[in-house]
N, C-alpha and C. Protein backbone atom coordinates (compact mmCIF):
# COMPACT_ATOMS: atom_id res chain seq x y z
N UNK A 1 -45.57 76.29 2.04
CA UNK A 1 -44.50 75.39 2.41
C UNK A 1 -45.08 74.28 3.29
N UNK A 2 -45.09 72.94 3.20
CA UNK A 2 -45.76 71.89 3.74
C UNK A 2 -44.67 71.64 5.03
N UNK A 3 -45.14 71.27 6.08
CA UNK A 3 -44.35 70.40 6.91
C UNK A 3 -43.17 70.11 6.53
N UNK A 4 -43.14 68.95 5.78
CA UNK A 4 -42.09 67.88 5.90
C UNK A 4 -40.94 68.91 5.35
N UNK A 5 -41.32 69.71 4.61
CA UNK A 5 -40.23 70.63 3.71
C UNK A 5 -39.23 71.86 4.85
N UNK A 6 -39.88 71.78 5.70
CA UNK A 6 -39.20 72.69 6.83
C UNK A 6 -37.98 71.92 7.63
N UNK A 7 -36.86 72.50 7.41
CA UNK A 7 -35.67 71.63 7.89
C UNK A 7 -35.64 70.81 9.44
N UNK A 8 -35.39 70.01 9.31
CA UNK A 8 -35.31 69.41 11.14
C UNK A 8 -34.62 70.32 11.75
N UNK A 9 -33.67 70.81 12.10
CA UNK A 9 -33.10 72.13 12.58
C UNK A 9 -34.15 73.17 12.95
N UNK A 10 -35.90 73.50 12.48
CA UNK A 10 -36.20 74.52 12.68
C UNK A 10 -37.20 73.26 13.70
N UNK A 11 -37.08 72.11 13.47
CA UNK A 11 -38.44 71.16 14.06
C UNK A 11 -38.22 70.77 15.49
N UNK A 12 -37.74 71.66 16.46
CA UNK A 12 -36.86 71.12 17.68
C UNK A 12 -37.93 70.25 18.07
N UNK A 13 -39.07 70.18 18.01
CA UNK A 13 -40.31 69.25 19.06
C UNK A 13 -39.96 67.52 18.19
N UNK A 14 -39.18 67.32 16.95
CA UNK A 14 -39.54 65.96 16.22
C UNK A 14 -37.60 65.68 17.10
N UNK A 15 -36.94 66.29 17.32
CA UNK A 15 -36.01 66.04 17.79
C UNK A 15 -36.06 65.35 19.61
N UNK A 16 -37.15 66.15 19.85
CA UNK A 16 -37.22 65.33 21.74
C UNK A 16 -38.14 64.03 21.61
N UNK A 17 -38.90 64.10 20.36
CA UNK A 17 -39.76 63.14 19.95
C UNK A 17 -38.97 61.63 20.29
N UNK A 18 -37.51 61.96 19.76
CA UNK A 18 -36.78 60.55 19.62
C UNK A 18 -36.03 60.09 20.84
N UNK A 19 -36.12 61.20 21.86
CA UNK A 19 -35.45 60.61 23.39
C UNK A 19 -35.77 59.91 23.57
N UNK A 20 -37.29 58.92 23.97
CA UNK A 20 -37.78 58.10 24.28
C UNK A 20 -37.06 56.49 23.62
N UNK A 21 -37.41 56.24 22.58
CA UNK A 21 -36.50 55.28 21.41
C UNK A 21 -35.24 55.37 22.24
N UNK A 22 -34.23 56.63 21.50
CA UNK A 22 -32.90 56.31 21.70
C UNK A 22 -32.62 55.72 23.44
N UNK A 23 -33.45 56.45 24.39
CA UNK A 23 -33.30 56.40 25.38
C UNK A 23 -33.50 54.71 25.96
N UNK A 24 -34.28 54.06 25.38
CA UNK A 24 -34.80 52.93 25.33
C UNK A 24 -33.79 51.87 24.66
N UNK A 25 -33.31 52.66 23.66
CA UNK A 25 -31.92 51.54 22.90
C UNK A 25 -30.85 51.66 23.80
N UNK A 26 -30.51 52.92 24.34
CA UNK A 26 -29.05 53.10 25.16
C UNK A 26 -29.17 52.02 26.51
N UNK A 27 -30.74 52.03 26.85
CA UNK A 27 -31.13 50.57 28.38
C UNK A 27 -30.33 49.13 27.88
N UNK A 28 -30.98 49.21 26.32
CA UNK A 28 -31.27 47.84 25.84
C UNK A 28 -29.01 47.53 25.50
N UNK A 29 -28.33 48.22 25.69
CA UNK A 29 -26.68 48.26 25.18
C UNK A 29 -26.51 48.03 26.82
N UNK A 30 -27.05 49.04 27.90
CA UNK A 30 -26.38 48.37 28.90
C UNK A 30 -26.70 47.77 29.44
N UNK A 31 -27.72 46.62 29.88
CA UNK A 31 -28.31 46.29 31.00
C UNK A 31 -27.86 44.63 30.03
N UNK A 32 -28.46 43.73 31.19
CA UNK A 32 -27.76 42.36 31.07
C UNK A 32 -28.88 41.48 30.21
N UNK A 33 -28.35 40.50 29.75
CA UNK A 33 -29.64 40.29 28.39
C UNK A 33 -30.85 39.91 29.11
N UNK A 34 -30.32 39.38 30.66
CA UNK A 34 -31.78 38.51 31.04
C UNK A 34 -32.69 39.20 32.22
N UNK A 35 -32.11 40.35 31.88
CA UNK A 35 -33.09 41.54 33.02
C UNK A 35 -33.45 42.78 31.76
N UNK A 36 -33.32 42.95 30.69
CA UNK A 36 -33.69 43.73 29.65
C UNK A 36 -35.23 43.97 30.15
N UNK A 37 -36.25 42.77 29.80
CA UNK A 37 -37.49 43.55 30.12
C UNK A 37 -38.01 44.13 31.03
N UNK A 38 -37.09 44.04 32.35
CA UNK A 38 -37.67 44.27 33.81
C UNK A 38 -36.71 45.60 33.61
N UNK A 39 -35.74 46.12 33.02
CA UNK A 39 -35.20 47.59 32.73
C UNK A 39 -35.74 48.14 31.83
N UNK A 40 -36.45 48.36 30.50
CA UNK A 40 -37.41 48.62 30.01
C UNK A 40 -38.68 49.09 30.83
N UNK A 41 -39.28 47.96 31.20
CA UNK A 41 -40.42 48.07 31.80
C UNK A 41 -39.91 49.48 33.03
N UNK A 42 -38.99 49.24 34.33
CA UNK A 42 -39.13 50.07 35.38
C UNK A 42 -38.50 51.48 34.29
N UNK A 43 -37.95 51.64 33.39
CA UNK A 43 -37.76 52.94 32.70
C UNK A 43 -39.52 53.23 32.62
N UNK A 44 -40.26 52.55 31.86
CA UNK A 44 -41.38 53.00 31.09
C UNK A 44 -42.24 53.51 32.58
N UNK A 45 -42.49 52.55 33.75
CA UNK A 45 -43.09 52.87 35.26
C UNK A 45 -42.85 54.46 35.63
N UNK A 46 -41.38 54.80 35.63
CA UNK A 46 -40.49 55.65 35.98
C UNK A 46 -41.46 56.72 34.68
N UNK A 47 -40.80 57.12 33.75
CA UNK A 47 -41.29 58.05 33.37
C UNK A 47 -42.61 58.31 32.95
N UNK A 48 -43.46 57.00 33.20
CA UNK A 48 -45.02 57.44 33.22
C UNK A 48 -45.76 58.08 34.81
N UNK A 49 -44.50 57.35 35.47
CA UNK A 49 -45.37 58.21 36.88
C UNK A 49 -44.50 59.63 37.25
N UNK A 50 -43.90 59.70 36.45
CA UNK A 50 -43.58 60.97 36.40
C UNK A 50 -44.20 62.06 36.03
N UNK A 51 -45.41 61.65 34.85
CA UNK A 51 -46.02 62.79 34.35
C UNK A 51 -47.23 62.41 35.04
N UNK A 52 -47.50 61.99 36.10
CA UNK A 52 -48.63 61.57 36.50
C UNK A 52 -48.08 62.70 37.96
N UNK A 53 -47.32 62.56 38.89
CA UNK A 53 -46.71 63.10 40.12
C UNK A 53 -46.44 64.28 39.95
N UNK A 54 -45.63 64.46 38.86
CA UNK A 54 -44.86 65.89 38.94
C UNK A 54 -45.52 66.86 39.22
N UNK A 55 -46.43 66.74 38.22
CA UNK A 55 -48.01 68.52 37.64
C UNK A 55 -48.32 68.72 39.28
N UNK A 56 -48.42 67.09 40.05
CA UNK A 56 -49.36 67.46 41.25
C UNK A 56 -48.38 67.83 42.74
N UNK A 57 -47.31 67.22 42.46
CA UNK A 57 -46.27 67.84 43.42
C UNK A 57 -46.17 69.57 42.88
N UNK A 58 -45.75 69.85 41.70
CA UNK A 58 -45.06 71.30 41.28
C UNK A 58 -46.49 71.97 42.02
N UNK A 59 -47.60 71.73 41.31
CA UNK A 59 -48.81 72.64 42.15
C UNK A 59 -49.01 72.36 43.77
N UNK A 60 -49.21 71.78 44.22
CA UNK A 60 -48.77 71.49 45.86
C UNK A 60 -47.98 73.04 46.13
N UNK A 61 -46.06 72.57 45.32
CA UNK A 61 -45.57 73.40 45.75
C UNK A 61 -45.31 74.94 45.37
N UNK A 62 -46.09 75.14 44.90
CA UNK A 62 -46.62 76.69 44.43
C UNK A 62 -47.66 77.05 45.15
N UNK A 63 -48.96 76.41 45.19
CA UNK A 63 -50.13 76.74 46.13
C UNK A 63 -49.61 77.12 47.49
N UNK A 64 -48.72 76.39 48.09
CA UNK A 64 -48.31 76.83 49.62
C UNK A 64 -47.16 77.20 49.58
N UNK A 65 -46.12 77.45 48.83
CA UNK A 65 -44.85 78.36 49.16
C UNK A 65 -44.40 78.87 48.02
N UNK A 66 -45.26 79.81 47.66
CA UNK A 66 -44.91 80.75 46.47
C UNK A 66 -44.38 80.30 45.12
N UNK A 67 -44.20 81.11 44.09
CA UNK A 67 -44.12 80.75 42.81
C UNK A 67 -42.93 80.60 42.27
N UNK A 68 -42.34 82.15 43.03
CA UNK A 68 -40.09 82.48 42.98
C UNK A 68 -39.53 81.19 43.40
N UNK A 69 -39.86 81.12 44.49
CA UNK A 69 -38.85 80.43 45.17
C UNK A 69 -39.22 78.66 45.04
N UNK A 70 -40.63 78.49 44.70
CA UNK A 70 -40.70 77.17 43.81
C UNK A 70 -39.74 77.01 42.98
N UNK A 71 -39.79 78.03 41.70
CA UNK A 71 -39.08 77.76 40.41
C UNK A 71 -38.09 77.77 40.38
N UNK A 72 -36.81 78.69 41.72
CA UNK A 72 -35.34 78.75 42.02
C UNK A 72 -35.41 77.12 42.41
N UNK A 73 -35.98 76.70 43.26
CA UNK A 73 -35.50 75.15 43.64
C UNK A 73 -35.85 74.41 42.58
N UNK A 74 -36.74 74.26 41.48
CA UNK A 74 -36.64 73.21 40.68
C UNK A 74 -35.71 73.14 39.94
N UNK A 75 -35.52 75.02 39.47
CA UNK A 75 -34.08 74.96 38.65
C UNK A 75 -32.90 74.92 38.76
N UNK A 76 -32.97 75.18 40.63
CA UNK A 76 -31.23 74.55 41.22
C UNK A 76 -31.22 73.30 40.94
N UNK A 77 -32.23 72.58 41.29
CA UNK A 77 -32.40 70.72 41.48
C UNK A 77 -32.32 70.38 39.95
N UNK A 78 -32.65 70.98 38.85
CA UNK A 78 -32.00 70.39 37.37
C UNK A 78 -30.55 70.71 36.91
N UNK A 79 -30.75 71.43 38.06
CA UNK A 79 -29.01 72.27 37.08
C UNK A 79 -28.21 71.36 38.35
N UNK A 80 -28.14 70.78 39.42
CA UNK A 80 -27.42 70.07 40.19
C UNK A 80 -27.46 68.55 39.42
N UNK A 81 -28.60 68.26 39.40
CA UNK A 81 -28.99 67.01 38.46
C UNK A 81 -27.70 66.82 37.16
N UNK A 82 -28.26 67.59 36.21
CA UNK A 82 -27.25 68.21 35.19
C UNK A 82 -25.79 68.70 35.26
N UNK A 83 -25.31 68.33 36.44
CA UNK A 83 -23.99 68.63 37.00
C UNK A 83 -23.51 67.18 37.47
N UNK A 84 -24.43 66.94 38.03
CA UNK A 84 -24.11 65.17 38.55
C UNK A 84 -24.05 64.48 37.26
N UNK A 85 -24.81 64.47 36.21
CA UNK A 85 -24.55 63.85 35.08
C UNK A 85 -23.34 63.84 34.37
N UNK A 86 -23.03 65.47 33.94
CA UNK A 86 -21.88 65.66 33.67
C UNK A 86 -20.55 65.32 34.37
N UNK A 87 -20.44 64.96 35.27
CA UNK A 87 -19.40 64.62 36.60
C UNK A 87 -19.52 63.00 36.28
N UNK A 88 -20.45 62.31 36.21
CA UNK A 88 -20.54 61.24 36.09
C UNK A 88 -19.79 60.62 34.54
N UNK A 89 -20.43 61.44 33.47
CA UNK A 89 -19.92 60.87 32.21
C UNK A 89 -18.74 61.31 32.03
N UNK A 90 -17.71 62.34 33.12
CA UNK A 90 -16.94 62.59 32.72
C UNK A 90 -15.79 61.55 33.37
N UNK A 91 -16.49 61.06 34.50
CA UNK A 91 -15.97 59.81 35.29
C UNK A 91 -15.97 58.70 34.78
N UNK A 92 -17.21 58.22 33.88
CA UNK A 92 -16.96 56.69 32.87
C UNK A 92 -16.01 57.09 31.97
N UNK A 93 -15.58 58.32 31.53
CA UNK A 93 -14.72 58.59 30.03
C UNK A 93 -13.63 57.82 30.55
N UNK A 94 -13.16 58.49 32.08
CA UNK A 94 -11.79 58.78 32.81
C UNK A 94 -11.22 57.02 32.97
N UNK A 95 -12.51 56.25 33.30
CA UNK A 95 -12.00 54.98 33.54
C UNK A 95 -12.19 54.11 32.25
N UNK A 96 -12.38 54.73 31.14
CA UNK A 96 -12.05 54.25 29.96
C UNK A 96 -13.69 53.33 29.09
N UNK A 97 -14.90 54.14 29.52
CA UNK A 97 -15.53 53.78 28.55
C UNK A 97 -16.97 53.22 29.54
N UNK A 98 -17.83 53.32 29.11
CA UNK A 98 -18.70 52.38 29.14
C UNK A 98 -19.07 50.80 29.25
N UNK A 99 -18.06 50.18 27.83
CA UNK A 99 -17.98 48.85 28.08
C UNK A 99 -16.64 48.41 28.84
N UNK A 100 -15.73 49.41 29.21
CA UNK A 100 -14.46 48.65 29.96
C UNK A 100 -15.51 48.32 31.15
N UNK A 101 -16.19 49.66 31.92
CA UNK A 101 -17.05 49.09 32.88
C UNK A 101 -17.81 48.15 33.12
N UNK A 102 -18.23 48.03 32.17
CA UNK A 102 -19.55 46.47 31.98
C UNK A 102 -18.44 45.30 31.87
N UNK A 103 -17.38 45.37 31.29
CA UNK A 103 -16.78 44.09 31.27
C UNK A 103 -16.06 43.77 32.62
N UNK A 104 -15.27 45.15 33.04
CA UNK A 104 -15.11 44.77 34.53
C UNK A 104 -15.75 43.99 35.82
N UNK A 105 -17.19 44.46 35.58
CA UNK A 105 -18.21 44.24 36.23
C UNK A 105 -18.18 42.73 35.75
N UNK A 106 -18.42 42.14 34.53
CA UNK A 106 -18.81 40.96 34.43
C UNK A 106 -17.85 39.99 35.08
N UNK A 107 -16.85 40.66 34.63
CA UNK A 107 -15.89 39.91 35.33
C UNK A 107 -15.37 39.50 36.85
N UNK A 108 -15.87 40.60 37.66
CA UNK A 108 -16.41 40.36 38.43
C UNK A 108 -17.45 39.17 39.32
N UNK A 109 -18.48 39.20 38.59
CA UNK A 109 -19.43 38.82 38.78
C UNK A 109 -18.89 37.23 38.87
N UNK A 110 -18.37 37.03 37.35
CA UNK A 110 -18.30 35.64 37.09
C UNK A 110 -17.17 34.99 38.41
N UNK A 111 -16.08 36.09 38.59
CA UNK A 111 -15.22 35.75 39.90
C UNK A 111 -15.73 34.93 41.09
N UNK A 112 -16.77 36.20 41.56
CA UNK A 112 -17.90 35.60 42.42
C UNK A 112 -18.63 34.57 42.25
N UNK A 113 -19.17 34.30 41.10
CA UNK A 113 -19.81 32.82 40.86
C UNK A 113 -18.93 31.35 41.23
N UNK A 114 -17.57 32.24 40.52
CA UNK A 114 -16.84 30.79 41.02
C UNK A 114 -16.20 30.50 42.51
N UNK A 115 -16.10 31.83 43.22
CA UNK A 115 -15.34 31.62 44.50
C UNK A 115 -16.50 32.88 45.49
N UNK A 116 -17.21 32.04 46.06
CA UNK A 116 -18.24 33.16 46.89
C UNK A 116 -17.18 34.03 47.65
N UNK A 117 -16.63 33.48 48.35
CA UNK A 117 -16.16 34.10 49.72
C UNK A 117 -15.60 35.49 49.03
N UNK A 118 -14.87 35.44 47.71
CA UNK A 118 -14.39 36.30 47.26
C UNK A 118 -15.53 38.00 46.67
N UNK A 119 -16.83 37.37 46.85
CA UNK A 119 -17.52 38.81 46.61
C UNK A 119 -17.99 39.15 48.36
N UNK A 120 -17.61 38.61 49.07
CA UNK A 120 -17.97 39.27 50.67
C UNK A 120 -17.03 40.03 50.92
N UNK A 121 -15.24 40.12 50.39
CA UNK A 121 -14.16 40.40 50.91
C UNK A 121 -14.22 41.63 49.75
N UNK A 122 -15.12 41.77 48.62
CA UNK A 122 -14.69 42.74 48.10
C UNK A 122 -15.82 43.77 48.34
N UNK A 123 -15.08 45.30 48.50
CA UNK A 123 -15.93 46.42 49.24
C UNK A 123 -16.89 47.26 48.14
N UNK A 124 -16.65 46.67 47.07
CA UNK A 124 -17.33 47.76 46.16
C UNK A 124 -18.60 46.95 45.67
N UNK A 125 -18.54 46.20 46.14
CA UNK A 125 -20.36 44.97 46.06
C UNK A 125 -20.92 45.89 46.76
N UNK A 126 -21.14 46.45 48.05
CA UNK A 126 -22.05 46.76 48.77
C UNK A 126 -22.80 47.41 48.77
């Protein structure tokens, strides 16, 4: 049985393969057209010094405070992570979307362009 003939369903590794891409298209839907490459780029910074830091932080923190209680805190800190996410997307649903937000925001913005005083008086700039 060759490769390609084995269902994607059994291929979970060609499935994380595509986070990167999709992850990279979902930047390129929200971010503003004329900061795209500077969000790109600090994504690509971000998860390359990630695999550069992590290996040497996780060993750090195993060499001097054990192996248990390393691996309980990384996996509280993903599963809190993974809770904040979920809390979060369940908070853009609640206020109606993704792009109601971005348009709010723009709208915003453009407010402020036309009347300054009006983005000092408002509290959610800060």
């Amino acid at each position: 049985m060759a490769f390609k003939d084995i269902p994607l369903d059994a291929r979970p590794r060609e499935k994380l393969l595509a986070f990167g891409p999709a992850a990279l298209a979902g930047l390129t839907d929200v971010s503003q057209s004329d900061k795209r490459g500077t969000t790109m780029g600090l994504y690509s910074v971000v998860i390359s010094s990630s695999m550069i830091v992590g290996p040497i932080v996780t060993g750090f923190l195993v060499d001097n405070y054990g192996g248990f209680g390393v691996m309980m805190f990384l996996v509280s800190s993903a599963a809190a992570m993974g809770l904040f996410m979920v809390l979060r997307t369940l908070d853009v649903r609640k206020q109606g979307g993704e792009e109601h937000i971005l348009e709010e925001q723009r709208e915003k913005h453009a407010a402020a362009e036309k009347d300054p005083a009006m983005s000092r008086a408002d509290p959610d700039e800060e």
